[in-house]
C-alpha atoms as a PDB file:
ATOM      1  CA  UNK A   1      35.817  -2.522  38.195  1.00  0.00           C
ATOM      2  CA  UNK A   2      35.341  -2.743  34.591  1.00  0.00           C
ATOM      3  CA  UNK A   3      35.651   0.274  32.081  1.00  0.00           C
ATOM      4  CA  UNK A   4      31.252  -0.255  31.467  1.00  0.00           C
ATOM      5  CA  UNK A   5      31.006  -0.506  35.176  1.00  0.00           C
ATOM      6  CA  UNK A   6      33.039   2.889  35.701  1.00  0.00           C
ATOM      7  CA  UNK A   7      30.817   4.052  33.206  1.00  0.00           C
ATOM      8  CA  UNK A   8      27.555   2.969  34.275  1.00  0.00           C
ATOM      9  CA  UNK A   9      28.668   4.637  37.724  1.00  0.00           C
ATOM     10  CA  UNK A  10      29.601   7.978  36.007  1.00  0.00           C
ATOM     11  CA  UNK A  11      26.065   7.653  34.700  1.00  0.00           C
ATOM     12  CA  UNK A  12      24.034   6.836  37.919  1.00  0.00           C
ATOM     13  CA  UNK A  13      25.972   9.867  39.336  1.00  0.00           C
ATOM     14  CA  UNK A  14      24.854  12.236  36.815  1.00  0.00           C
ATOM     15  CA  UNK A  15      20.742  11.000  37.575  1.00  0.00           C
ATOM     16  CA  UNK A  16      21.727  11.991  41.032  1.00  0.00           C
ATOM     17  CA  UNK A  17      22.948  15.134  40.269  1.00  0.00           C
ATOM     18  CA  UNK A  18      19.658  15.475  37.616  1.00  0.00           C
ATOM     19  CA  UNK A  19      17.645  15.103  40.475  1.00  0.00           C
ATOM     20  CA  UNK A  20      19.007  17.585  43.077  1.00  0.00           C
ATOM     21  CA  UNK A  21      19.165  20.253  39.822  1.00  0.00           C
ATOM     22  CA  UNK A  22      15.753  19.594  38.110  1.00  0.00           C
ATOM     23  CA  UNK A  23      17.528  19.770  34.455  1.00  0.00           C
ATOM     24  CA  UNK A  24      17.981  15.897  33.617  1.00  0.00           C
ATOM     25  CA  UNK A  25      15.746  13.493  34.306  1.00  0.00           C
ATOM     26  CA  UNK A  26      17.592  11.834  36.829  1.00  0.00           C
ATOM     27  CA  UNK A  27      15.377   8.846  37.770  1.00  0.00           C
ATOM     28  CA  UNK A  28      15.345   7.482  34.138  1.00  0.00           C
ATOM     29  CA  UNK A  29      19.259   8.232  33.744  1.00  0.00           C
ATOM     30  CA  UNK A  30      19.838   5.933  36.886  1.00  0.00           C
ATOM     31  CA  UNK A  31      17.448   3.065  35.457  1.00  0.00           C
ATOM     32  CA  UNK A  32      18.524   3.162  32.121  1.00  0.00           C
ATOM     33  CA  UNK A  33      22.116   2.718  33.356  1.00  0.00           C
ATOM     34  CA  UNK A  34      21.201  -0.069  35.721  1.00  0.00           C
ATOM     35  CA  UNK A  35      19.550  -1.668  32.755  1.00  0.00           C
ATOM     36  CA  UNK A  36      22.303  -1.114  30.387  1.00  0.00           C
ATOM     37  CA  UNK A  37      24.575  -2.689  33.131  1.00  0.00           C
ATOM     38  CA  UNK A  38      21.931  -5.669  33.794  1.00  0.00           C
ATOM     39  CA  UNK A  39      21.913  -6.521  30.008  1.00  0.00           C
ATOM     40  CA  UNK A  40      25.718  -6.195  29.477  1.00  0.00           C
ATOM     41  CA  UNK A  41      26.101  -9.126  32.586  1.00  0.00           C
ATOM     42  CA  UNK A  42      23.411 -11.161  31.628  1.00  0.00           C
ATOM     43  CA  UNK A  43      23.033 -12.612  34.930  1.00  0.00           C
ATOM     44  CA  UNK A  44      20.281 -13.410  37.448  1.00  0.00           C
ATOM     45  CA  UNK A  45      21.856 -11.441  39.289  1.00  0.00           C
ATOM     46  CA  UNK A  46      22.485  -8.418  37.275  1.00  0.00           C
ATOM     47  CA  UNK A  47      18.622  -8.676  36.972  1.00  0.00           C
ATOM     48  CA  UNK A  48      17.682  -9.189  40.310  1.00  0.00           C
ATOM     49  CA  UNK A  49      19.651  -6.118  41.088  1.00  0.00           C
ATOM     50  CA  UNK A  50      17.681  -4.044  38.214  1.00  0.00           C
ATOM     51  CA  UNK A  51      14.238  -5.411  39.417  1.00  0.00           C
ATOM     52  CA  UNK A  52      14.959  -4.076  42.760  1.00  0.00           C
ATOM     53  CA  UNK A  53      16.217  -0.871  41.943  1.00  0.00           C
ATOM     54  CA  UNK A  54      12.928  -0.613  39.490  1.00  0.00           C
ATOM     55  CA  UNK A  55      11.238  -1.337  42.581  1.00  0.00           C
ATOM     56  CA  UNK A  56      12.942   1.722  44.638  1.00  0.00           C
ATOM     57  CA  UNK A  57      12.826   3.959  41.867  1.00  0.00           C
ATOM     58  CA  UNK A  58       9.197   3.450  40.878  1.00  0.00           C
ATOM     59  CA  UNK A  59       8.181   3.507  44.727  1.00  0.00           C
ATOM     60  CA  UNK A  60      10.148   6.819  45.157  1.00  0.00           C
ATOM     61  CA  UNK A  61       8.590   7.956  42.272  1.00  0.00           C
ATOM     62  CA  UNK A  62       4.874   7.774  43.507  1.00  0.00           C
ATOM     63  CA  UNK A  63       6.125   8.475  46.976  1.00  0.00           C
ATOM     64  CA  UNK A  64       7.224  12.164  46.142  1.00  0.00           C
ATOM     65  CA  UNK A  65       3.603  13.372  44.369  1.00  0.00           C
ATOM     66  CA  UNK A  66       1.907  11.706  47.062  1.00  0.00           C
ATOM     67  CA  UNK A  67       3.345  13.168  50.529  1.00  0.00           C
ATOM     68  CA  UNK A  68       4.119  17.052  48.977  1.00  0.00           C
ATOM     69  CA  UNK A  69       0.455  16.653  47.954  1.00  0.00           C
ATOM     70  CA  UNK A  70      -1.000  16.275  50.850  1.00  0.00           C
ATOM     71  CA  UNK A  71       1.267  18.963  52.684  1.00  0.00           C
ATOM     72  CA  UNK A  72      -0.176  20.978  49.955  1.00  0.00           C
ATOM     73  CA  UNK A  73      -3.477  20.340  50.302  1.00  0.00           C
ATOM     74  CA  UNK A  74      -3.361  20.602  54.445  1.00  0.00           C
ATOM     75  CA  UNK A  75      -1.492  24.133  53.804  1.00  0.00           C
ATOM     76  CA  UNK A  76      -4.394  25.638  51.486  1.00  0.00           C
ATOM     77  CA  UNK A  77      -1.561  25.788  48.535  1.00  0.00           C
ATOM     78  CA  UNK A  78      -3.861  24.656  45.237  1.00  0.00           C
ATOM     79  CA  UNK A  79      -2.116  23.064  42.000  1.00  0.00           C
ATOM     80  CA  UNK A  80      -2.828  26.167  40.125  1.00  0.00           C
ATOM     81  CA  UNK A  81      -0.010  27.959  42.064  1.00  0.00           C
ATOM     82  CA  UNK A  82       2.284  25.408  41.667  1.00  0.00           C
ATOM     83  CA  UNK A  83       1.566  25.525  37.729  1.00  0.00           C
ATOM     84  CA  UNK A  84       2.269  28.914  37.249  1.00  0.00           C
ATOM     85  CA  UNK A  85       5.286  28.295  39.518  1.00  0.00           C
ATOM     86  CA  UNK A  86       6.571  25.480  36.879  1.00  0.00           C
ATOM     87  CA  UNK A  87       5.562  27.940  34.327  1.00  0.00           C
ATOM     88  CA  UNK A  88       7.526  30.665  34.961  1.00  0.00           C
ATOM     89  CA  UNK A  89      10.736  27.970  36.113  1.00  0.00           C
ATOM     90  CA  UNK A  90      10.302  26.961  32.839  1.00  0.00           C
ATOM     91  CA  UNK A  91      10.407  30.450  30.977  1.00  0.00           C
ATOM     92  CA  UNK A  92      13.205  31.515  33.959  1.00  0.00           C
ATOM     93  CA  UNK A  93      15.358  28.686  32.434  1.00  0.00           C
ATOM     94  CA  UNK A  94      15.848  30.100  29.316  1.00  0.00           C
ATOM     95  CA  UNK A  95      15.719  33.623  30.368  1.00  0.00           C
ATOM     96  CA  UNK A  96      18.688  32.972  33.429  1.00  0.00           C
ATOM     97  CA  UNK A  97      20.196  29.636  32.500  1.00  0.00           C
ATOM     98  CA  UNK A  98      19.967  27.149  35.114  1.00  0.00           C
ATOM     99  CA  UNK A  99      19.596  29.591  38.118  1.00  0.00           C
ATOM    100  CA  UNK A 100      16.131  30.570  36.471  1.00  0.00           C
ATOM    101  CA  UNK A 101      14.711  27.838  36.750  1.00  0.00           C
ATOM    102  CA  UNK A 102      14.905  28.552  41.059  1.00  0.00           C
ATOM    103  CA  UNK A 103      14.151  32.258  41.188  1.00  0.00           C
ATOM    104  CA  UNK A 104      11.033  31.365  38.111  1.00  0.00           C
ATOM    105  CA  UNK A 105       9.372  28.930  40.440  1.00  0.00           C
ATOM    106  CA  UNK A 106      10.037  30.926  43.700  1.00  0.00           C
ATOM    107  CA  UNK A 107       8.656  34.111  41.986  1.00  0.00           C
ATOM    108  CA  UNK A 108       5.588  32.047  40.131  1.00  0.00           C
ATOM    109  CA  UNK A 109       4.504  30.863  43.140  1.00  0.00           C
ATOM    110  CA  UNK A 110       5.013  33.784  45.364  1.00  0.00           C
ATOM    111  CA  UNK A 111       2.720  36.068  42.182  1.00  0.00           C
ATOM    112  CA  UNK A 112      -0.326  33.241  42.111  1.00  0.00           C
ATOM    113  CA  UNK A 113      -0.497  33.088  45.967  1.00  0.00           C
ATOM    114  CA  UNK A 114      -0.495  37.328  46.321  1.00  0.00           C
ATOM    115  CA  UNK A 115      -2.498  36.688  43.448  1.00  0.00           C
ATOM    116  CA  UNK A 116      -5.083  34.461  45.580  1.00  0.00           C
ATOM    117  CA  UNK A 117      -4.278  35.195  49.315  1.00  0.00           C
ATOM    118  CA  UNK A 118      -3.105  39.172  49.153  1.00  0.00           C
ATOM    119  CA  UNK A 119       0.420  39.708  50.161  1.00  0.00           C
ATOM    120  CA  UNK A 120       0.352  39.232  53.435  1.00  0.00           C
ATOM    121  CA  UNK A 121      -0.297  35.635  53.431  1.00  0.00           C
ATOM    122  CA  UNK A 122       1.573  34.973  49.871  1.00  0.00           C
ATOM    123  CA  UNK A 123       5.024  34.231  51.361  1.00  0.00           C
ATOM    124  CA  UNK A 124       3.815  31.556  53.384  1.00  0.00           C
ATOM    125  CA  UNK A 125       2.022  29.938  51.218  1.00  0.00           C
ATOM    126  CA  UNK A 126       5.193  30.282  48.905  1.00  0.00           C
ATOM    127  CA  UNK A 127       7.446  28.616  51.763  1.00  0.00           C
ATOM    128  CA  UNK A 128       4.650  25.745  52.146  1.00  0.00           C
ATOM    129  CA  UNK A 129       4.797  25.101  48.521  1.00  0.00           C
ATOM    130  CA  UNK A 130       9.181  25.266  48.703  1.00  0.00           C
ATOM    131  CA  UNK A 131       9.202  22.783  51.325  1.00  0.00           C
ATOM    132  CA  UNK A 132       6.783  20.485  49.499  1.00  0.00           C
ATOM    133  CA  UNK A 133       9.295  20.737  46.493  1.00  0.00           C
ATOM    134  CA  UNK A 134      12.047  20.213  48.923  1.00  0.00           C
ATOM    135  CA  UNK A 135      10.323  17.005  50.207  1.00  0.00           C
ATOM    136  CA  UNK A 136       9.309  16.209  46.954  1.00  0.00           C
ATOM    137  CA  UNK A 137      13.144  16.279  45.868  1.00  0.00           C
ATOM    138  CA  UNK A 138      14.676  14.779  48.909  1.00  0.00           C
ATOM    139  CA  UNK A 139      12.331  11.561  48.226  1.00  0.00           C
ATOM    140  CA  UNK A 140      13.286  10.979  44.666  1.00  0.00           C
ATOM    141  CA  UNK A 141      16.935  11.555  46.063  1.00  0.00           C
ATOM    142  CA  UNK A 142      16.644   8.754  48.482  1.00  0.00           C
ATOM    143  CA  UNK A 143      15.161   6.248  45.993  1.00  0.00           C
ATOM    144  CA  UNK A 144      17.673   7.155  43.946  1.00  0.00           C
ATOM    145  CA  UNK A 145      20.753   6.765  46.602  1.00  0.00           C
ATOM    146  CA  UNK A 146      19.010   3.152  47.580  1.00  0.00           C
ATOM    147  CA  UNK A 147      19.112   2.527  43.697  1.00  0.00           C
ATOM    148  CA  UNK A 148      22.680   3.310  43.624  1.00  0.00           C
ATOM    149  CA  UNK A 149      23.889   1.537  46.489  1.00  0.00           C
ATOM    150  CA  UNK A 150      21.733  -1.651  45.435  1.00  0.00           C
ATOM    151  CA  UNK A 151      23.700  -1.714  42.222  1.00  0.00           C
ATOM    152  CA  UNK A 152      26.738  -1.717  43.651  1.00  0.00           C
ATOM    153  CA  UNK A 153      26.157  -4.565  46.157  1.00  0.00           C
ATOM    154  CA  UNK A 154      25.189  -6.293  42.407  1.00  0.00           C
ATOM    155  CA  UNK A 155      28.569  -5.315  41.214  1.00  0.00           C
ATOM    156  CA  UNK A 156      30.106  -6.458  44.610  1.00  0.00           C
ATOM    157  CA  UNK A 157      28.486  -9.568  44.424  1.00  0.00           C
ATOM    158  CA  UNK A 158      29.157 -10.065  40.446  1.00  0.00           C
END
């Protein structure tokens, strides 16, 4: 393995990492290093490899706003609640670095839905809209492990 390959890897494991903690944006990290790796081998291959893992990443991509979405929409769980939830993740990351951005979502959600439902029925509708995140993360994960092991096969095979 080369010293760019080793690197490229490094790379594609920090877009993993970016996608389990929401802070990078771990999708484009994985494709851009893919890329950089397809460019620096100039191959068929090496671009075969990169459409494919466009493919897996793009699908994945759709894939995780379409199936939370729907679980959201069955549950009763509107968009507005999980806008104030990415609101206050967003303010929570500054405020509690990192960890914020968790207990901001968690605790915008929970406030819209007591907000809408009463609090009886707002922690529910707070672990509906967690699970749909959870989904929603686990999907993009996935792509993003099929990505990874795709490029290696193209290293393998390189």
């Amino acid at each position: 393995m080369s010293a760019t390959e080793l690197l490229i890897a490094v790379v594609i494991a920090v877009g993993i990492a970016g996608i389990i903690v929401p802070v990078l944006p771990g999708t484009i990290l994985v494709l851009g290093a893919i890329l950089v790796w397809a460019l620096e081998i100039g191959t068929s291959t090496g671009w075969v490899v990169f459409a494919l893992c466009a493919v897996l990443l793009a699908g994945g991509s759709v894939v995780k706003y379409l199936v939370p979405g729907r679980r959201l929409k069955a549950s009763g769980v509107p968009s507005r609640t999980l806008l104030v939830g990415a609101g206050l993740a967003f303010i929570g990351f500054f405020v509690i670095p990192v960890v914020g951005l968790f207990i901001g979502f968690v605790l915008g959600v929970y406030l819209a839905e007591r907000t809408r439902v009463g609090a009886a029925q707002a922690w529910p509708s707070t672990m509906n809209a967690l699970k749909a995140v959870g989904v929603s993360i686990l999907i993009e994960l996935v792509a993003a492990f099929l990505a990874a092991v795709t490029w290696v096969v193209g290293v393998v095979v390189t």
